[in-house]
Protein backbone atom coordinates (compact mmCIF):
# COMPACT_ATOMS: atom_id res chain seq x y z
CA UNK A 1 30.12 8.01 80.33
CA UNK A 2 30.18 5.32 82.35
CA UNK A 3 27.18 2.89 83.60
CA UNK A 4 26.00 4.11 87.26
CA UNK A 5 25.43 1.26 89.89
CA UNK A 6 21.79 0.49 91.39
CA UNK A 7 23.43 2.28 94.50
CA UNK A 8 23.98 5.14 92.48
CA UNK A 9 20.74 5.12 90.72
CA UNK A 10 19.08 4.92 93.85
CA UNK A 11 20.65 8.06 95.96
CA UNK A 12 20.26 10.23 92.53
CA UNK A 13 16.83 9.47 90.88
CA UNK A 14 14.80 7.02 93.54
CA UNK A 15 15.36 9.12 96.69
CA UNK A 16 14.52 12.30 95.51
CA UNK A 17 10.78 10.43 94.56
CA UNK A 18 8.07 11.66 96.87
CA UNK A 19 7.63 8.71 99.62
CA UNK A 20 4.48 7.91 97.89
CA UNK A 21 6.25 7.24 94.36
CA UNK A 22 9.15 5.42 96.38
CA UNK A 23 6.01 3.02 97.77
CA UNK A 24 4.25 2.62 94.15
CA UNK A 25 7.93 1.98 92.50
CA UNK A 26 9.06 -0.50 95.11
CA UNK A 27 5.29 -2.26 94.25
CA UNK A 28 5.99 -2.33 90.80
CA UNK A 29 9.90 -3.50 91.04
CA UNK A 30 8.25 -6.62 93.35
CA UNK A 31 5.17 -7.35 90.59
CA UNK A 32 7.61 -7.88 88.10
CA UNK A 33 9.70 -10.15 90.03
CA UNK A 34 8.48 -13.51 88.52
CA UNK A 35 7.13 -16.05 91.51
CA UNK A 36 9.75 -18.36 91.72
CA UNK A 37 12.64 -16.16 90.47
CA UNK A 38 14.66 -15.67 93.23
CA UNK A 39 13.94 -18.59 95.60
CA UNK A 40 13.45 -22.27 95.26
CA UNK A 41 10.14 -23.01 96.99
CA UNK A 42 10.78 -26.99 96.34
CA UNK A 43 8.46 -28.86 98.61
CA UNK A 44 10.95 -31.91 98.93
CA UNK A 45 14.20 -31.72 101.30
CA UNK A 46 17.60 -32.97 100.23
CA UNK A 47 19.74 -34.62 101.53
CA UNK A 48 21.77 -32.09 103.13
CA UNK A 49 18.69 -30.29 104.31
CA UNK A 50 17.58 -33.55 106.51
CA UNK A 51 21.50 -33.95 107.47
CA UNK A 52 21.30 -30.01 108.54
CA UNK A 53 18.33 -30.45 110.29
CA UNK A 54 18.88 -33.86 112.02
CA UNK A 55 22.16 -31.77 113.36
CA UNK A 56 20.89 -28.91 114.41
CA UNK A 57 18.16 -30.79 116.20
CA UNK A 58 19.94 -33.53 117.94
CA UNK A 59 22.70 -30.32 119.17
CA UNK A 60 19.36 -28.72 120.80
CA UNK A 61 18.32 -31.41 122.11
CA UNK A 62 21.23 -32.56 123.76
CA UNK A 63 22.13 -28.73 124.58
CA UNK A 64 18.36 -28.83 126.93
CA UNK A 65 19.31 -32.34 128.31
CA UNK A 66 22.72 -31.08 129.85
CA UNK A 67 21.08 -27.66 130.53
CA UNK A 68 18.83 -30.09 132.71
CA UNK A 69 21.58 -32.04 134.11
CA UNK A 70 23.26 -29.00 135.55
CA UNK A 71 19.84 -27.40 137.03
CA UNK A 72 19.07 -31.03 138.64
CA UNK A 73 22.70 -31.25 140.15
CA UNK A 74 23.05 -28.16 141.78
């Protein structure tokens, strides 16, 4: 027989649950999720996060100045 998917798991066993058991089973899948298993909570920036953000900040800010540009010269 061969190994069911998580989709499949889920439409045959989880969603027949009472709404209540989904609720207590979806609060005990998160519990055992470890803290910092799935995402990098790193206080520092990289590089590429400062290049990213120095980008996407000067495009705003350039995107209000003409914005301002246009409203001032109509």
């Amino acid at each position: 027989m061969p190994l069911q998917t998580a989709e499949e798991r889920y439409k045959q066993i989880i969603r027949a649950l009472p709404l209540a058991e989904r609720f207590q089973l979806g609060a005990m899948i998160l519990r055992d999720i470890p803290e910092h298993g799935v995402v990098d909570y790193s206080e520092e920036w990289t590089e590429e996060d400062l290049h990213e953000f120095s980008t996407s900040s000067w495009r705003h800010v350039i995107s209000q100045l003409q914005e301002d540009d246009d409203a001032t010269t109509r």
